[in-house]
N, C-alpha and C. Protein backbone atom coordinates (compact mmCIF):
# COMPACT_ATOMS: atom_id res chain seq x y z
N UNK A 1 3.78 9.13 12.78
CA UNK A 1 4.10 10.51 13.04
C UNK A 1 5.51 10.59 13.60
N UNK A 2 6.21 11.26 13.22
CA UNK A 2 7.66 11.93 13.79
C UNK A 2 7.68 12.04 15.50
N UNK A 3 8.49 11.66 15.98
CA UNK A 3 8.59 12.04 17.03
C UNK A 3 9.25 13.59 17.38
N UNK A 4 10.23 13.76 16.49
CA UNK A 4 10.47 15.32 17.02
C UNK A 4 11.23 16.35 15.77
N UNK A 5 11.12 17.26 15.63
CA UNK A 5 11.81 17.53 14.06
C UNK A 5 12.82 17.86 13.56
N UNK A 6 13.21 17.31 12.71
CA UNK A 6 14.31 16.43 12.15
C UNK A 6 15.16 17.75 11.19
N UNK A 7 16.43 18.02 11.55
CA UNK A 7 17.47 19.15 11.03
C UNK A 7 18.06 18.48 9.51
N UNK A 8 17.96 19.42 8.74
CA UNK A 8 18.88 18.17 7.82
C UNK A 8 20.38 18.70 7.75
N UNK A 9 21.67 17.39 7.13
CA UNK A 9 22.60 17.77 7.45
C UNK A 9 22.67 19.08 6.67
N UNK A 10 23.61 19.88 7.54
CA UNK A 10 23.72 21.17 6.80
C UNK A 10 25.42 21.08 5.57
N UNK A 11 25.39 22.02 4.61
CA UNK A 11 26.72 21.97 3.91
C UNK A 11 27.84 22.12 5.08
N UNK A 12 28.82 21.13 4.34
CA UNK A 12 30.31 20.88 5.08
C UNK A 12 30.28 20.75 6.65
N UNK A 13 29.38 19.52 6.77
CA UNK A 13 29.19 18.60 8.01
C UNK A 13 30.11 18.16 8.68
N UNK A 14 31.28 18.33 9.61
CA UNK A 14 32.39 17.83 10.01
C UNK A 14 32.60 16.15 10.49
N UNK A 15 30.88 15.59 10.54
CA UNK A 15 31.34 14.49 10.93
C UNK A 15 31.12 13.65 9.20
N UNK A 16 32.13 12.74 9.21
CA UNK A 16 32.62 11.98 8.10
C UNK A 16 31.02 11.17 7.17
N UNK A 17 30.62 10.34 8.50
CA UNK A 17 29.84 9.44 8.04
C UNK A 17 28.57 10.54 7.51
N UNK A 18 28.75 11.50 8.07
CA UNK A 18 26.89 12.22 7.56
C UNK A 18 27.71 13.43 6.13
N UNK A 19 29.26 13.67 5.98
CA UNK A 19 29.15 14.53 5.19
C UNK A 19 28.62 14.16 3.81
N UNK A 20 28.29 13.00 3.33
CA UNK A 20 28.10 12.77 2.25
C UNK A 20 26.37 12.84 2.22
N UNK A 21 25.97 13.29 2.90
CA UNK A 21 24.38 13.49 3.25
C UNK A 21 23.92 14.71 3.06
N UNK A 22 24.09 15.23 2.93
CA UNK A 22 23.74 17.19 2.57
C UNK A 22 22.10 17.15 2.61
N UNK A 23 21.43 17.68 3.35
CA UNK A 23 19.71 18.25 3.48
C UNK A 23 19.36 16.43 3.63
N UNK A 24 20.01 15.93 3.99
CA UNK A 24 19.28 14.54 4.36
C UNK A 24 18.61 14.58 5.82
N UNK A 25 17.69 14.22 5.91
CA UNK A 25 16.76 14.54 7.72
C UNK A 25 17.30 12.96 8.61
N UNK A 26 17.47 11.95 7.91
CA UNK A 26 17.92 11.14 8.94
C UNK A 26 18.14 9.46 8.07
N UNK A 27 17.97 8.18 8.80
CA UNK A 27 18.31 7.67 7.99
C UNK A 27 16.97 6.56 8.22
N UNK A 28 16.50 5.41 7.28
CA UNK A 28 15.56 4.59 7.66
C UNK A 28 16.11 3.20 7.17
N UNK A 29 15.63 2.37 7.73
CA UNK A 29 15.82 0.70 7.46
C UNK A 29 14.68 -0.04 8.00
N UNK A 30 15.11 -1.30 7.35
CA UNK A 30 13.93 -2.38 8.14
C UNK A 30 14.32 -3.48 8.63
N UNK A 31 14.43 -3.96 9.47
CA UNK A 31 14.97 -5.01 9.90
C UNK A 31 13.76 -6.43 10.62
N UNK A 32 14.11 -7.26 10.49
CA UNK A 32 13.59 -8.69 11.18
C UNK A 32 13.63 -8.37 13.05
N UNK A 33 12.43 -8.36 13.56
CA UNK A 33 12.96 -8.93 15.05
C UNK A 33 12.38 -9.98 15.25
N UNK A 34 13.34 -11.45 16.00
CA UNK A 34 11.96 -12.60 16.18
C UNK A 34 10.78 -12.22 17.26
N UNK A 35 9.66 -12.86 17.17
CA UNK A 35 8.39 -12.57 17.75
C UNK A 35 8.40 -14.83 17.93
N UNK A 36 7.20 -14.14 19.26
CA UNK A 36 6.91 -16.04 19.52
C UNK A 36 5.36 -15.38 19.85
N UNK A 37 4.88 -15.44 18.47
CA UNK A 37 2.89 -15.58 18.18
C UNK A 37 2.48 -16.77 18.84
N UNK A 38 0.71 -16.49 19.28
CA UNK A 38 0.39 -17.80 19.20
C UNK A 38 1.01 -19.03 18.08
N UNK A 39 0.71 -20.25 18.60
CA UNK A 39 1.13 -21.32 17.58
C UNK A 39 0.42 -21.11 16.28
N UNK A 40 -1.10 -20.74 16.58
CA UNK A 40 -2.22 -20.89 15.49
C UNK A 40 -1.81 -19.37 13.96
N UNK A 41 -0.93 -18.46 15.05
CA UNK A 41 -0.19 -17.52 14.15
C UNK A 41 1.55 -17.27 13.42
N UNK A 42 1.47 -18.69 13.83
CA UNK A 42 3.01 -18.42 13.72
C UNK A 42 3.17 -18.80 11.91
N UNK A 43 2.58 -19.28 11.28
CA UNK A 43 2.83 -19.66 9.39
C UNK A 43 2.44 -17.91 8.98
N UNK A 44 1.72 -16.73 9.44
CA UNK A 44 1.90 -15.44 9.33
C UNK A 44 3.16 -14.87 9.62
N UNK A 45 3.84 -15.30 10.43
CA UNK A 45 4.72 -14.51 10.89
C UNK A 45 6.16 -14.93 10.72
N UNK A 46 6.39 -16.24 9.66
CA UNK A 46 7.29 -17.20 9.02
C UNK A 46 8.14 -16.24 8.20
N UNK A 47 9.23 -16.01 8.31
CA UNK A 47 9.96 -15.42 6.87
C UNK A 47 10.22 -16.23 5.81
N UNK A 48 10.91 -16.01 4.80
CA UNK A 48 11.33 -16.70 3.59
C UNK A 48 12.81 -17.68 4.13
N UNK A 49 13.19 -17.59 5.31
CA UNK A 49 14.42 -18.58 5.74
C UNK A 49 13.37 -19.06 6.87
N UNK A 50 12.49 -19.20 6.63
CA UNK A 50 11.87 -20.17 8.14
C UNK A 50 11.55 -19.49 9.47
N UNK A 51 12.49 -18.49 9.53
CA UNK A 51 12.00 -17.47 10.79
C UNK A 51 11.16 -17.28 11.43
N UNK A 52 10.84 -17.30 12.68
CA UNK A 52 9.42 -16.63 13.29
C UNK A 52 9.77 -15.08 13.59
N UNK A 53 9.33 -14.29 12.16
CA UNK A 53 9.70 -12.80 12.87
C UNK A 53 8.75 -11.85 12.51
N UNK A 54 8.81 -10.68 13.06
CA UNK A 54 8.29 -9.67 12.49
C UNK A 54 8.91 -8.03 11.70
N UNK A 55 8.38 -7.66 10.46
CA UNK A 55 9.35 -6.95 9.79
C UNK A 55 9.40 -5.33 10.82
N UNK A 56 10.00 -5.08 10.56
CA UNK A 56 10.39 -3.21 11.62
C UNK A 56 10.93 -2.53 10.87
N UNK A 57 9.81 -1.32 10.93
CA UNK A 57 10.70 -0.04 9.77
C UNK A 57 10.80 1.04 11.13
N UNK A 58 12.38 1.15 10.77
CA UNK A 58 12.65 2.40 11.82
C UNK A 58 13.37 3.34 11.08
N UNK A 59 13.19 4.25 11.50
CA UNK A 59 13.76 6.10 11.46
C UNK A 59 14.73 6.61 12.61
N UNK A 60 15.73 6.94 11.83
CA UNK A 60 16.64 7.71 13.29
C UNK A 60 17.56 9.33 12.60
N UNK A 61 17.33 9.60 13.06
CA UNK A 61 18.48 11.07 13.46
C UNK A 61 19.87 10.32 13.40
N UNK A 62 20.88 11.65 13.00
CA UNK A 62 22.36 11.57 12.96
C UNK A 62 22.68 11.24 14.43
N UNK A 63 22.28 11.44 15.35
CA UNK A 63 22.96 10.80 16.50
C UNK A 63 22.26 9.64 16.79
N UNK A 64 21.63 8.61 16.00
CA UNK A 64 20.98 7.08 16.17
C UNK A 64 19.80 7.59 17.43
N UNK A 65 19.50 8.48 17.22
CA UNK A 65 18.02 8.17 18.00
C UNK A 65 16.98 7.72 17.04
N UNK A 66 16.15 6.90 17.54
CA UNK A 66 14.86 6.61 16.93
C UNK A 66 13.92 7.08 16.94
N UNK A 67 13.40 7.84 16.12
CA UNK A 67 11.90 9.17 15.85
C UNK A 67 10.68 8.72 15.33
N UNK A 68 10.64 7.31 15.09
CA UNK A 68 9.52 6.82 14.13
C UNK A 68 10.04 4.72 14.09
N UNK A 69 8.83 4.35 14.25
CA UNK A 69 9.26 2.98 14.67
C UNK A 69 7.94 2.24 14.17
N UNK A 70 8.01 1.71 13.12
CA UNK A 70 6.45 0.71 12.64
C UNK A 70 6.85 -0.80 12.86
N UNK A 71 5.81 -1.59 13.51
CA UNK A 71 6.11 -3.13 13.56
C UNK A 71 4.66 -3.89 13.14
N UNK A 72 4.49 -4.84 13.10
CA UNK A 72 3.55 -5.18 12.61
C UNK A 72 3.62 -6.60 11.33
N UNK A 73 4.33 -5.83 10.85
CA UNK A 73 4.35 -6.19 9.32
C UNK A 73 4.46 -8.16 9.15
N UNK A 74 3.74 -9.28 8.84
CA UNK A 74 4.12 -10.03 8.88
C UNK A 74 5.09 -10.60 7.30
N UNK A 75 5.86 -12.01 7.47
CA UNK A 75 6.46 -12.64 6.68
C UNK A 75 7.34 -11.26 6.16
N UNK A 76 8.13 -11.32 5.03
CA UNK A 76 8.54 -10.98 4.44
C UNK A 76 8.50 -9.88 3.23
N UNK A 77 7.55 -9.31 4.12
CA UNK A 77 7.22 -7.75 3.21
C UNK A 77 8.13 -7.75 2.53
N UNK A 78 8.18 -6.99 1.23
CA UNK A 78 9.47 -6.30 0.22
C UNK A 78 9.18 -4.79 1.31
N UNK A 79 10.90 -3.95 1.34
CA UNK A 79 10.55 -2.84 1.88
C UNK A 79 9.84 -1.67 1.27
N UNK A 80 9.86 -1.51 -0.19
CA UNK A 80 8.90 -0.68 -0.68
C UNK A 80 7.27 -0.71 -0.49
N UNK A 81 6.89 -1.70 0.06
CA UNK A 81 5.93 -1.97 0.48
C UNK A 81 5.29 -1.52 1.78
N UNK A 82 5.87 -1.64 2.61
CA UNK A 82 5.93 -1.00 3.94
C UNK A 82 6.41 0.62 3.92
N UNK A 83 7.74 0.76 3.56
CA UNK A 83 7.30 2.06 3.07
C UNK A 83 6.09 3.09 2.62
N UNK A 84 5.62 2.23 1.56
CA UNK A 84 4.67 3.01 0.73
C UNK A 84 3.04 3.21 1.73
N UNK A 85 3.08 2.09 2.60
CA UNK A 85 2.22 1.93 3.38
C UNK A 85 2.57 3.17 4.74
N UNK A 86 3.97 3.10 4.64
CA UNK A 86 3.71 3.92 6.13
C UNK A 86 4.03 5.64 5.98
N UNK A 87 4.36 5.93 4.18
CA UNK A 87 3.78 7.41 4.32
C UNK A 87 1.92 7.52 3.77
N UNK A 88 1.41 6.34 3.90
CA UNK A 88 0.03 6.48 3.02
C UNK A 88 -1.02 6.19 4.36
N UNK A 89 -0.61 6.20 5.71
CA UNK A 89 -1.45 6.43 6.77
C UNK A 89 -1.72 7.97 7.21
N UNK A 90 -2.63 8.42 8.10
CA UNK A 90 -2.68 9.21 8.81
C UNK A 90 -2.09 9.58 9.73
N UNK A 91 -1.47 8.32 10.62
CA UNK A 91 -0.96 8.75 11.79
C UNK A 91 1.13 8.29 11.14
N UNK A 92 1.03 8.02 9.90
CA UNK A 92 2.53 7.68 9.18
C UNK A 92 3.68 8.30 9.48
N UNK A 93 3.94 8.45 8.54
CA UNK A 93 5.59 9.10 8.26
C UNK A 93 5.46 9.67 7.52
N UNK A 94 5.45 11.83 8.01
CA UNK A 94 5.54 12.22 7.36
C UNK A 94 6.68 13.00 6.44
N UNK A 95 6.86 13.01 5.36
CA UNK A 95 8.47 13.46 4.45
C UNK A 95 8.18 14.61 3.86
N UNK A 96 9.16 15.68 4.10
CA UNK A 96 8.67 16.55 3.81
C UNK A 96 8.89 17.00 1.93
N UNK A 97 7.76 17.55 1.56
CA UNK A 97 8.14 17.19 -0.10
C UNK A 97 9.78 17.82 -0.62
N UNK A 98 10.12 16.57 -1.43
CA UNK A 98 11.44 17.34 -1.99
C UNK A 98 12.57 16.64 -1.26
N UNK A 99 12.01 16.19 -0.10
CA UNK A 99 13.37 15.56 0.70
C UNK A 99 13.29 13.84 1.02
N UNK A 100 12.82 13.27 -0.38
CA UNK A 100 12.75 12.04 -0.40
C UNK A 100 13.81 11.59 -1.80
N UNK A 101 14.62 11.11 -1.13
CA UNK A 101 15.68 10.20 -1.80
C UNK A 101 16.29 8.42 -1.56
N UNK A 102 16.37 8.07 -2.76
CA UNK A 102 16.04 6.18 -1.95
C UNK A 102 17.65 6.30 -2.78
N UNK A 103 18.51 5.68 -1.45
CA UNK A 103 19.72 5.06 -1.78
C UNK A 103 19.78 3.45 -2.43
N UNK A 104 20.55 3.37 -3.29
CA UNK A 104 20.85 1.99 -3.22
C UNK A 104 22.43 1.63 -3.67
């Protein structure tokens, strides 16, 4: 669930990095943090370079606050995966229709 609700950029945004964002609500990524599991859990929680970590999908607003924060995830999820998982909960991430766009 959102922590609080999310403005999207409006036309001719003065700050640089968000003008190229128009009705975008914020931004998301996933990143590695290391974790130290029990021993008996640590081959779960192994990445594809050997890592002991766990995957993190976070959500933030144009001023880098964080509104939405999933951890959990072991090894090396692909991020569409976690994604797809964390608007397909109840308590998820919800997007509002129409305002889902995947950069690459």
């Amino acid at each position: 669930m959102l922590l609080v609700r999310l403005d999207p950029v409006p036309p001719n945004y003065q700050d640089s990095r968000w003008s190229w964002f128009q009705n975008c609500l914020g931004a998301l990524d996933g990143t590695y943090v290391p974790v130290n599991p029990p021993t008996a859990d640590k081959p779960r929680y192994r990445s594809r370079k050997c890592e002991i970590a766990t995957n993190v999908l976070g959500v933030c607003t144009r001023d880098l606050k964080f509104v939405f924060i999933l951890s959990g995830w072991e090894r090396s999820a692909i991020d569409f995966r976690i994604l797809q998982n964390v608007i397909e909960r109840l308590d998820g991430l919800i997007v509002p229709h129409g305002m889902f766009h995947i950069l690459s």
